[in-house]
C-alpha atoms as a PDB file:
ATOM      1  CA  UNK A   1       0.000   0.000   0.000  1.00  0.00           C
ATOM      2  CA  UNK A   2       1.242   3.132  -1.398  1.00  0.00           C
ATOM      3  CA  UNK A   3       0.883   6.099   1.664  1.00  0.00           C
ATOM      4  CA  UNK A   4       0.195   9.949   0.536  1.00  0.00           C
ATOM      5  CA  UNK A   5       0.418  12.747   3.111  1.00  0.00           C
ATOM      6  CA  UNK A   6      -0.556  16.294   2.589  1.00  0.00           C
ATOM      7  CA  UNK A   7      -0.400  19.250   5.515  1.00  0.00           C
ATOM      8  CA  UNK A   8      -2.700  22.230   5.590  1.00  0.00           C
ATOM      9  CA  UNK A   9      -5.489  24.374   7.639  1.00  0.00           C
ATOM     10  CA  UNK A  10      -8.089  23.500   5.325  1.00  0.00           C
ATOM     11  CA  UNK A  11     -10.524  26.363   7.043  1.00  0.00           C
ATOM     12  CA  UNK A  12     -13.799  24.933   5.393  1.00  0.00           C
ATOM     13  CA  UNK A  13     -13.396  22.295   2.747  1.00  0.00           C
ATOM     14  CA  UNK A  14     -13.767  23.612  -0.603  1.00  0.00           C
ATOM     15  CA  UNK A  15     -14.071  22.327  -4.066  1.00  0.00           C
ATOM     16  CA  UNK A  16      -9.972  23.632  -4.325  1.00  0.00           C
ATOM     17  CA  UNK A  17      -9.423  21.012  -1.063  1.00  0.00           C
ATOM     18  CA  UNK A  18     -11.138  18.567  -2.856  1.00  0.00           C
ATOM     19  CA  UNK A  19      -9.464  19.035  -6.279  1.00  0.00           C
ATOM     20  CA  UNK A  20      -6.077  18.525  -4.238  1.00  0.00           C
ATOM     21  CA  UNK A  21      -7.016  15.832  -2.111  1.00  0.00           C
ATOM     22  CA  UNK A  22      -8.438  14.403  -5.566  1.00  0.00           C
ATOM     23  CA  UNK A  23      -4.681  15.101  -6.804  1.00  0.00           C
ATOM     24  CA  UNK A  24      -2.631  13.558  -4.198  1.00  0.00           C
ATOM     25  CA  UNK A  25      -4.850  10.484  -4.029  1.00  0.00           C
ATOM     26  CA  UNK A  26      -3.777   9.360  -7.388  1.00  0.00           C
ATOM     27  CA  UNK A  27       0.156   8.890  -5.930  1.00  0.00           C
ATOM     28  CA  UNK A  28      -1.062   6.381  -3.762  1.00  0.00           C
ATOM     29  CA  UNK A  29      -3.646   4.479  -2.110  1.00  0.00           C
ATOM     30  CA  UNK A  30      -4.209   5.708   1.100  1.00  0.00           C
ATOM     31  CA  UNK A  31      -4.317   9.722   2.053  1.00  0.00           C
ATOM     32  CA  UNK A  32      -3.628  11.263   5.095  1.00  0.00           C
ATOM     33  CA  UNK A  33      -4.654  14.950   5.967  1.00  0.00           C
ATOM     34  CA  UNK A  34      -2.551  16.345   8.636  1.00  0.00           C
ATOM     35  CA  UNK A  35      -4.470  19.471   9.994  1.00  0.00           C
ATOM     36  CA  UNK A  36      -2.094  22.802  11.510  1.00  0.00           C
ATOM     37  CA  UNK A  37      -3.216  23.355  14.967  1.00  0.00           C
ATOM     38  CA  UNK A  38      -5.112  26.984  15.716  1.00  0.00           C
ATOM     39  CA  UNK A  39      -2.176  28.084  17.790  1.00  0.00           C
ATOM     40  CA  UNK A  40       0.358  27.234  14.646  1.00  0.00           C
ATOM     41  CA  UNK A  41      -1.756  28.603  12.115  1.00  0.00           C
ATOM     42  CA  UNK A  42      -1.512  31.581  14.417  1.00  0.00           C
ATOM     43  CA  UNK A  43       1.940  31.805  14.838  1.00  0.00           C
ATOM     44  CA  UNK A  44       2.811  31.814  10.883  1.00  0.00           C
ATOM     45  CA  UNK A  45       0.107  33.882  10.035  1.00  0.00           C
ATOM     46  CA  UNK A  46      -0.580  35.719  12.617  1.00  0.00           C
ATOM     47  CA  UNK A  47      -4.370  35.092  12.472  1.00  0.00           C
ATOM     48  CA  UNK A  48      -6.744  32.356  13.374  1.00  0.00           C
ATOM     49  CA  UNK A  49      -8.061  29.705  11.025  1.00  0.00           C
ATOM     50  CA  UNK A  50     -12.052  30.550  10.786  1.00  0.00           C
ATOM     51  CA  UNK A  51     -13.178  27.151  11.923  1.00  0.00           C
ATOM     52  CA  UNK A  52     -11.638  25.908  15.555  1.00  0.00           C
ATOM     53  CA  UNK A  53      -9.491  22.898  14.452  1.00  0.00           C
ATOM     54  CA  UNK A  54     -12.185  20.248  16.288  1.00  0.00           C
ATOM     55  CA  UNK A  55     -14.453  21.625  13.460  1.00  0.00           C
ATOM     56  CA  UNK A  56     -11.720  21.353  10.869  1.00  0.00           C
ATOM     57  CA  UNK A  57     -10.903  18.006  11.616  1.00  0.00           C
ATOM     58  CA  UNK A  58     -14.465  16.899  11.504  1.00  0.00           C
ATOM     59  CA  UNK A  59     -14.836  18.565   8.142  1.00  0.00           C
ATOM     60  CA  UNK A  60     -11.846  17.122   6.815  1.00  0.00           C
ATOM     61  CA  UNK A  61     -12.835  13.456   8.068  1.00  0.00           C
ATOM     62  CA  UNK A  62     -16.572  13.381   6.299  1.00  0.00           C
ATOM     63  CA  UNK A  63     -14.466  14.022   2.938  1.00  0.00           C
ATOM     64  CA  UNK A  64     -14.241  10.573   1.044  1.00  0.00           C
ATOM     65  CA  UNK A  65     -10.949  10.475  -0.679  1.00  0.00           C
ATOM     66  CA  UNK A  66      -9.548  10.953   2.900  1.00  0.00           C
ATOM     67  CA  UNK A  67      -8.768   8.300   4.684  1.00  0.00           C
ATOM     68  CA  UNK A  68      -7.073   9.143   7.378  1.00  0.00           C
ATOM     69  CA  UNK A  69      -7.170  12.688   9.291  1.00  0.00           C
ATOM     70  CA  UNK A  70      -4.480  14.401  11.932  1.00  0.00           C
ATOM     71  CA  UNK A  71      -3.973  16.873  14.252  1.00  0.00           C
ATOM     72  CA  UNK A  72      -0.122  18.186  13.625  1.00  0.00           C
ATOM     73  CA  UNK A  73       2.049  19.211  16.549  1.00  0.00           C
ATOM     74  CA  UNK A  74       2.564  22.256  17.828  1.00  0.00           C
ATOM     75  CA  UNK A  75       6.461  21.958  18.446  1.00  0.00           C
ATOM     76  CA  UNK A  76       7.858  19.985  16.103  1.00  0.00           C
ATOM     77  CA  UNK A  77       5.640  20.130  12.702  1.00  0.00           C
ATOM     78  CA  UNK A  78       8.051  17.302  11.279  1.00  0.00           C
ATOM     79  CA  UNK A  79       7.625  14.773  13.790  1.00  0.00           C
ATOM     80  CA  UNK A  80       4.286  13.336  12.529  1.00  0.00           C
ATOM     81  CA  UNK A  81       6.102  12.839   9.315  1.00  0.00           C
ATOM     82  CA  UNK A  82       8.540  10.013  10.758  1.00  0.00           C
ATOM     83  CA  UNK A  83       5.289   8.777  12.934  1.00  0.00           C
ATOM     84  CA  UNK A  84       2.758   8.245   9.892  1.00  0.00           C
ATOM     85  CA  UNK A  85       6.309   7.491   7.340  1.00  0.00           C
ATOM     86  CA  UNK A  86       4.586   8.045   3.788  1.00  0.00           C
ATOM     87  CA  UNK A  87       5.653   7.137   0.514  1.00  0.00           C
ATOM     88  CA  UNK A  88       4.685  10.198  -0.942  1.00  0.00           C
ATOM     89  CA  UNK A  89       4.147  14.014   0.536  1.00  0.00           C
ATOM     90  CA  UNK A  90       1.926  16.542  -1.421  1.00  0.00           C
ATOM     91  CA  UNK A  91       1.622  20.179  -1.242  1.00  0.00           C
ATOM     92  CA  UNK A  92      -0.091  22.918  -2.489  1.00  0.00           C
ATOM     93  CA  UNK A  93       0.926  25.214  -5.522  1.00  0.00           C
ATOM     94  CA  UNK A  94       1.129  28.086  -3.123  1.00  0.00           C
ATOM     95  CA  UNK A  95       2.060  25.739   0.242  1.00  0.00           C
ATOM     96  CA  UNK A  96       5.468  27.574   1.758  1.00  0.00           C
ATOM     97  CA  UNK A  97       4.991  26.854   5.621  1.00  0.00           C
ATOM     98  CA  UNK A  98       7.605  23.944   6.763  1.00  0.00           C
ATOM     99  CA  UNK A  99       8.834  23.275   3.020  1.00  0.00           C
ATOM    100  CA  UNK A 100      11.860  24.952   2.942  1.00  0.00           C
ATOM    101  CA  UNK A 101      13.447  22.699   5.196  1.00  0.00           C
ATOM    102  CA  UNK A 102      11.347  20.125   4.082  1.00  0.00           C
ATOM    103  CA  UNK A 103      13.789  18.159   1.712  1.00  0.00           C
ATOM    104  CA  UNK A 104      16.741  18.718   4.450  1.00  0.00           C
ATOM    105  CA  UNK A 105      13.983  16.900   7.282  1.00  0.00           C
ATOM    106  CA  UNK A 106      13.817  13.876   5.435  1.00  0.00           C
ATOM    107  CA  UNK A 107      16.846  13.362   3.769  1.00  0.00           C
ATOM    108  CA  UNK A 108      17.357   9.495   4.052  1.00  0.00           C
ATOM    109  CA  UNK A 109      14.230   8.296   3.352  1.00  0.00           C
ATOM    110  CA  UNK A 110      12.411   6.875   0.635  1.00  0.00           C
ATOM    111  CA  UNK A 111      10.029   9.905   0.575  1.00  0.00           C
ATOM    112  CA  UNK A 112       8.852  11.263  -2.465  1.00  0.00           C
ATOM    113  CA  UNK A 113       7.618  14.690  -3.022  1.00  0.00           C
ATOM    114  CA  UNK A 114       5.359  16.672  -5.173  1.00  0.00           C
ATOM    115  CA  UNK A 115       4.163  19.702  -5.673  1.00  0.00           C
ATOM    116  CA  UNK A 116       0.507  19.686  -6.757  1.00  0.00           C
ATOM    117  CA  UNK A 117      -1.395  22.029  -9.573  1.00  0.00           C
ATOM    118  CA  UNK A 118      -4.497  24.722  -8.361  1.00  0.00           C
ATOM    119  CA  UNK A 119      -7.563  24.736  -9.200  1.00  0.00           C
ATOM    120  CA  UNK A 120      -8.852  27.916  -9.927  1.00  0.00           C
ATOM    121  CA  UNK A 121      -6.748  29.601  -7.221  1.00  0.00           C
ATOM    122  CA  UNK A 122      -8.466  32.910  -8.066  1.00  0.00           C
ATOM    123  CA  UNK A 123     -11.810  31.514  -6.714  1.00  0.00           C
ATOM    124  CA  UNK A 124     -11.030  28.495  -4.280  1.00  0.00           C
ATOM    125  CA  UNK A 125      -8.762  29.607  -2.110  1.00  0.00           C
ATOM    126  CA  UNK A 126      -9.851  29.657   1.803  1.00  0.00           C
ATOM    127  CA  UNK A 127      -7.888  33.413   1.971  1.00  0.00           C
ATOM    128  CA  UNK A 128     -10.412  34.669  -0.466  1.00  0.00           C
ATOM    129  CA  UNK A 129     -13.037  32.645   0.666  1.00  0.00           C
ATOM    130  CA  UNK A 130     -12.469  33.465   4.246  1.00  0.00           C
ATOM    131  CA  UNK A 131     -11.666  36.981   4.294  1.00  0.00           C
ATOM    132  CA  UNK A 132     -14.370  38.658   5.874  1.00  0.00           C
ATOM    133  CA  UNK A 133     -14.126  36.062   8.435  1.00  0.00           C
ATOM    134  CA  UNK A 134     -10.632  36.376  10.018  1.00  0.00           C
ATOM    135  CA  UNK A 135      -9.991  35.519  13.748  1.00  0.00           C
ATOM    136  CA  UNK A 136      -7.601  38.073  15.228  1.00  0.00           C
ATOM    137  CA  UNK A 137      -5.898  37.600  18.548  1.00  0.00           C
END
């Protein structure tokens, strides 16, 4: 069995979420969403996600291509990486949070990466979507 991982907030499932999630599932056979935690969504963008991450995890979950969904960790956004050890790790066209170092973090594996196409990023994107609804500290 062939194991996909993709990170993000994923404040509200869209049809751009699904079109990714629809994306990475054809590298493997069995998708895990890892989900940034409130207070590290925070701390990189210096706003809340919309939806609590609870919420966001039970969104995610009721998605079908998903089959598996995750909380990350707050301290150490790599270590669930090593715990869940995919084959293959998607991200977004416009994904920059924790990929720099990305390729450095698992150098020595067997870990394949990609880097996914939008979908109509002008439209589906939760920034746009979400704008009027920004938590602030």
């Amino acid at each position: 069995m062939k194991k996909v991982l993709v990170f993000g907030v994923f404040d509200g499932v869209h049809k751009g979420h699904l079109n990714f999630f629809k994306q990475a599932k054809r590298h493997g056979d069995h998708l895990t969403v890892v989900l940034g935690r409130d207070k590290t969504v925070y701390r990189l963008k210096q706003y809340y996600p919309v939806r609590k991450e609870k919420q966001r995890l039970k969104e995610a979950e009721r998605v079908e291509l998903v089959d598996e969904v995750r909380l990350g960790y707050m301290d150490d956004p790599y270590k669930i990486i090593f715990e869940i050890n995919p084959d293959i790790i998607c991200l977004g066209y416009d994904q920059n949070s924790f990929t720099e170092d990305l390729q450095k973090k698992i150098k020595g594996t067997n870990i394949d990466i990609f880097r996914l196409k939008p979908y109509k990023e002008k439209t589906y994107h939760s920034s746009i979507i979400n704008k009027k609804n920004v938590r602030y500290k």
